[in-house]
C-alpha atoms as a PDB file:
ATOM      1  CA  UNK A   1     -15.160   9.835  15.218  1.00  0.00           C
ATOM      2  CA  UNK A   2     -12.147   7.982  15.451  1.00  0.00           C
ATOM      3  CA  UNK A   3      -9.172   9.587  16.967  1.00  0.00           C
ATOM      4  CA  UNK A   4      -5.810   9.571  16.125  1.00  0.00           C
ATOM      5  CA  UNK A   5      -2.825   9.875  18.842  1.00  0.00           C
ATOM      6  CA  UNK A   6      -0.184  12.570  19.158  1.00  0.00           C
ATOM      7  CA  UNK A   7       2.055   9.804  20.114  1.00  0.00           C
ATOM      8  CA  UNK A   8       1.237   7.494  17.250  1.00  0.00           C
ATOM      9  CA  UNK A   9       1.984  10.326  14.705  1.00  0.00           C
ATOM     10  CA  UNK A  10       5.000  11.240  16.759  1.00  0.00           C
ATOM     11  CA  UNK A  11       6.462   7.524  17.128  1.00  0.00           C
ATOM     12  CA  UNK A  12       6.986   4.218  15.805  1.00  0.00           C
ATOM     13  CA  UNK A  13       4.002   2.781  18.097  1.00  0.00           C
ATOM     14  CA  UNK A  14       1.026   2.334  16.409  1.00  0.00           C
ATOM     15  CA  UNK A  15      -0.659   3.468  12.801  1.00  0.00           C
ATOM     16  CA  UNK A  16      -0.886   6.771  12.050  1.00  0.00           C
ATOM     17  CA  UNK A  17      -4.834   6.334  10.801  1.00  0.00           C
ATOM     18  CA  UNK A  18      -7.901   4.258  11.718  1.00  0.00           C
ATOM     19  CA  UNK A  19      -8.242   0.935  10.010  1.00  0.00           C
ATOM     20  CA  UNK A  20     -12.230   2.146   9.270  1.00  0.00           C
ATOM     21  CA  UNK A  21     -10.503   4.941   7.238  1.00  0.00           C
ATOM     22  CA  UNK A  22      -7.969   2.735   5.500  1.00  0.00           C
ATOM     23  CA  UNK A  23     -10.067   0.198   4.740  1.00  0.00           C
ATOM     24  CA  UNK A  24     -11.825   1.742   1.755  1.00  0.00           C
ATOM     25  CA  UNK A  25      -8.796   2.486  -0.115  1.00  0.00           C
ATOM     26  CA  UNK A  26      -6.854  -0.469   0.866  1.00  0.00           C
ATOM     27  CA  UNK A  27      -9.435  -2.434  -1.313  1.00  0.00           C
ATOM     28  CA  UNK A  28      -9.580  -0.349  -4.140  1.00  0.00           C
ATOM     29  CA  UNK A  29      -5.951  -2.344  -5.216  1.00  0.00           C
ATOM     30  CA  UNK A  30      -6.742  -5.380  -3.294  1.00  0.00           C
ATOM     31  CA  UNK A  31      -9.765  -5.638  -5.649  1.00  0.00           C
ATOM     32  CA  UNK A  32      -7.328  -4.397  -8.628  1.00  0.00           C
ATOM     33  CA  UNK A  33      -5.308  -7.648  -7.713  1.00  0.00           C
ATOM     34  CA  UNK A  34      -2.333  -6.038  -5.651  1.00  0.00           C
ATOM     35  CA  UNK A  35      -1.445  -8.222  -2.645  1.00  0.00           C
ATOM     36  CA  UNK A  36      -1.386  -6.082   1.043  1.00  0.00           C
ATOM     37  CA  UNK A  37       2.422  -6.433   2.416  1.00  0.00           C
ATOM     38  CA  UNK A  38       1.777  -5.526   5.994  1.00  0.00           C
ATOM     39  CA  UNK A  39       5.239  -6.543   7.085  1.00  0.00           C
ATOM     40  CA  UNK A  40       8.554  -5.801   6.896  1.00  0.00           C
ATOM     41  CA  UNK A  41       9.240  -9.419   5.716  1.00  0.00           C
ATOM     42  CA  UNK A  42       6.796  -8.691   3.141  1.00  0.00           C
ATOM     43  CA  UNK A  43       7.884  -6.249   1.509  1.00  0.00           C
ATOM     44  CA  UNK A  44      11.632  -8.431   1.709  1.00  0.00           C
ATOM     45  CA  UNK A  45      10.487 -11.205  -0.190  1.00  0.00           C
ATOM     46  CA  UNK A  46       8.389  -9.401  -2.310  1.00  0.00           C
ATOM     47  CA  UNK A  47      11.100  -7.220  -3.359  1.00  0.00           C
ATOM     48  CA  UNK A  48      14.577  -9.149  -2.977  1.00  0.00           C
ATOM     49  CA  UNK A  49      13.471 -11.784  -5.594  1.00  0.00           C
ATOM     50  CA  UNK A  50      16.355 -13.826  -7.289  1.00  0.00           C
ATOM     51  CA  UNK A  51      14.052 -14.040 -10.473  1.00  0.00           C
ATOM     52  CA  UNK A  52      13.471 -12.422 -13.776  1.00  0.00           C
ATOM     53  CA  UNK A  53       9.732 -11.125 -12.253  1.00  0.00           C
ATOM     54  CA  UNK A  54       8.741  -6.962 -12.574  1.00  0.00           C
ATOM     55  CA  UNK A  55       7.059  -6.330  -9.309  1.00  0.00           C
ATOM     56  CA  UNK A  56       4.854  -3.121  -9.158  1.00  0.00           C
ATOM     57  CA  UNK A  57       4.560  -1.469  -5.887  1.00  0.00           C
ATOM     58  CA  UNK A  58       1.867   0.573  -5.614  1.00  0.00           C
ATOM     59  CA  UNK A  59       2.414   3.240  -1.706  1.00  0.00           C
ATOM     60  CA  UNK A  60      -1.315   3.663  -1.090  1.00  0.00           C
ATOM     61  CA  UNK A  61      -2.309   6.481   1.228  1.00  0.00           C
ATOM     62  CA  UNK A  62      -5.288   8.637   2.612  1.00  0.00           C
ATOM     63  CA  UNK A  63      -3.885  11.642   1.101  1.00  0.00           C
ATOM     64  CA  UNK A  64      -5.756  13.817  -2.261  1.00  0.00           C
ATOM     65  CA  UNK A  65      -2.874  12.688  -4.571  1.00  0.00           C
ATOM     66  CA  UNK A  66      -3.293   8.796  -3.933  1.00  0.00           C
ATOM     67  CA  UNK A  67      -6.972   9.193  -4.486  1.00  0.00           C
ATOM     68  CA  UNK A  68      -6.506  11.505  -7.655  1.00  0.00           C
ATOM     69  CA  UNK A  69      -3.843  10.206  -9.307  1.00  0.00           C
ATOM     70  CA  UNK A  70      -1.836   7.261  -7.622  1.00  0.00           C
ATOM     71  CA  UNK A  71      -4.299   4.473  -7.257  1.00  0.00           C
ATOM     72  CA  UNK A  72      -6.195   5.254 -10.290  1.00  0.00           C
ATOM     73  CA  UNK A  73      -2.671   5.356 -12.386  1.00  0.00           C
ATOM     74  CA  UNK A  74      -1.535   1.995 -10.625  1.00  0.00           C
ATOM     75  CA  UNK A  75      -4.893   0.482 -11.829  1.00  0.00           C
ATOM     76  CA  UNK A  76      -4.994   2.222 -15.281  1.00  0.00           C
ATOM     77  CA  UNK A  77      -1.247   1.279 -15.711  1.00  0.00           C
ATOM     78  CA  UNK A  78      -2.688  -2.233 -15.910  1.00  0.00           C
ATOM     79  CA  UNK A  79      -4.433  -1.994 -18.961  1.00  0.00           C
ATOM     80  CA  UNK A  80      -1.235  -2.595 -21.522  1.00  0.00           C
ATOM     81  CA  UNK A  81      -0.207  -5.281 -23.698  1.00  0.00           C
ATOM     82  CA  UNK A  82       2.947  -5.777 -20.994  1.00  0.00           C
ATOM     83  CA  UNK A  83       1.764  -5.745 -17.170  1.00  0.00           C
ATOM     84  CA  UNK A  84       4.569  -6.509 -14.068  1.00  0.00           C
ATOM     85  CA  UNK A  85       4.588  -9.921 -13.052  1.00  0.00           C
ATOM     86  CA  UNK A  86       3.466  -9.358  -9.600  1.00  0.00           C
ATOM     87  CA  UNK A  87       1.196  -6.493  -7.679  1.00  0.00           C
ATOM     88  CA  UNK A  88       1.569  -5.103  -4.311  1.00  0.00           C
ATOM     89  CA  UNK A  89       0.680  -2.450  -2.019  1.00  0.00           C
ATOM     90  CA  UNK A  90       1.891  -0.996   1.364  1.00  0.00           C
ATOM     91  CA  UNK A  91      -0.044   1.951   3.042  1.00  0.00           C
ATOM     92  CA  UNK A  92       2.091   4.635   4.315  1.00  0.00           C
ATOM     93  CA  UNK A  93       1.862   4.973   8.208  1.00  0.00           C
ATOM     94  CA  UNK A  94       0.120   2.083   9.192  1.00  0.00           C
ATOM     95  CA  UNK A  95       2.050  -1.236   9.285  1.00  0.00           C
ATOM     96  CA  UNK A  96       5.433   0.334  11.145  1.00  0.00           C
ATOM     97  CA  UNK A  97       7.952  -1.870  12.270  1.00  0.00           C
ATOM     98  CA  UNK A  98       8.052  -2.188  16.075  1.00  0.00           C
END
């Protein structure tokens, strides 16, 4: 089973889950058509655009209430006459800044 640090929970040092955890619900968007920002300068340029474009970002997690109702809604939120321009994601807890 993986394990998961005291220190990474605790500091900036590592992510807070196991990537074979993530993984699953990091393609659930990915598949939706959200791009992964894994970096800080990712989520810059995705978000400090000098252009007209509606960017939906979509905070992913392991938690009950991503599974339940914030990945489905992103997804379902995609079936409109009017969509954003672009899609991403960023998982909270596992792509921290060093």
């Amino acid at each position: 089973m993986p394990q998961i640090s005291l220190n990474s929970l605790m500091a900036n040092d590592g992510p807070s889950y196991s990537e074979i955890i993530v993984k699953p619900y990091r393609e659930e968007l990915v598949q939706a058509g959200f791009e992964q920002l894994l970096t800080p300068e990712d989520v810059e340029k995705a978000l400090n655009r000098q252009d007209d474009k509606i960017v939906l970002v979509a905070l992913n997690s392991v938690c009950g209430c991503s599974a339940r109702v914030g990945r489905p809604g992103a997804i379902l939120s995609l079936f409109n006459k009017v969509v954003p321009d672009m899609l991403v994601t960023i998982f909270a807890g596992m792509e921290k800044m060093q």
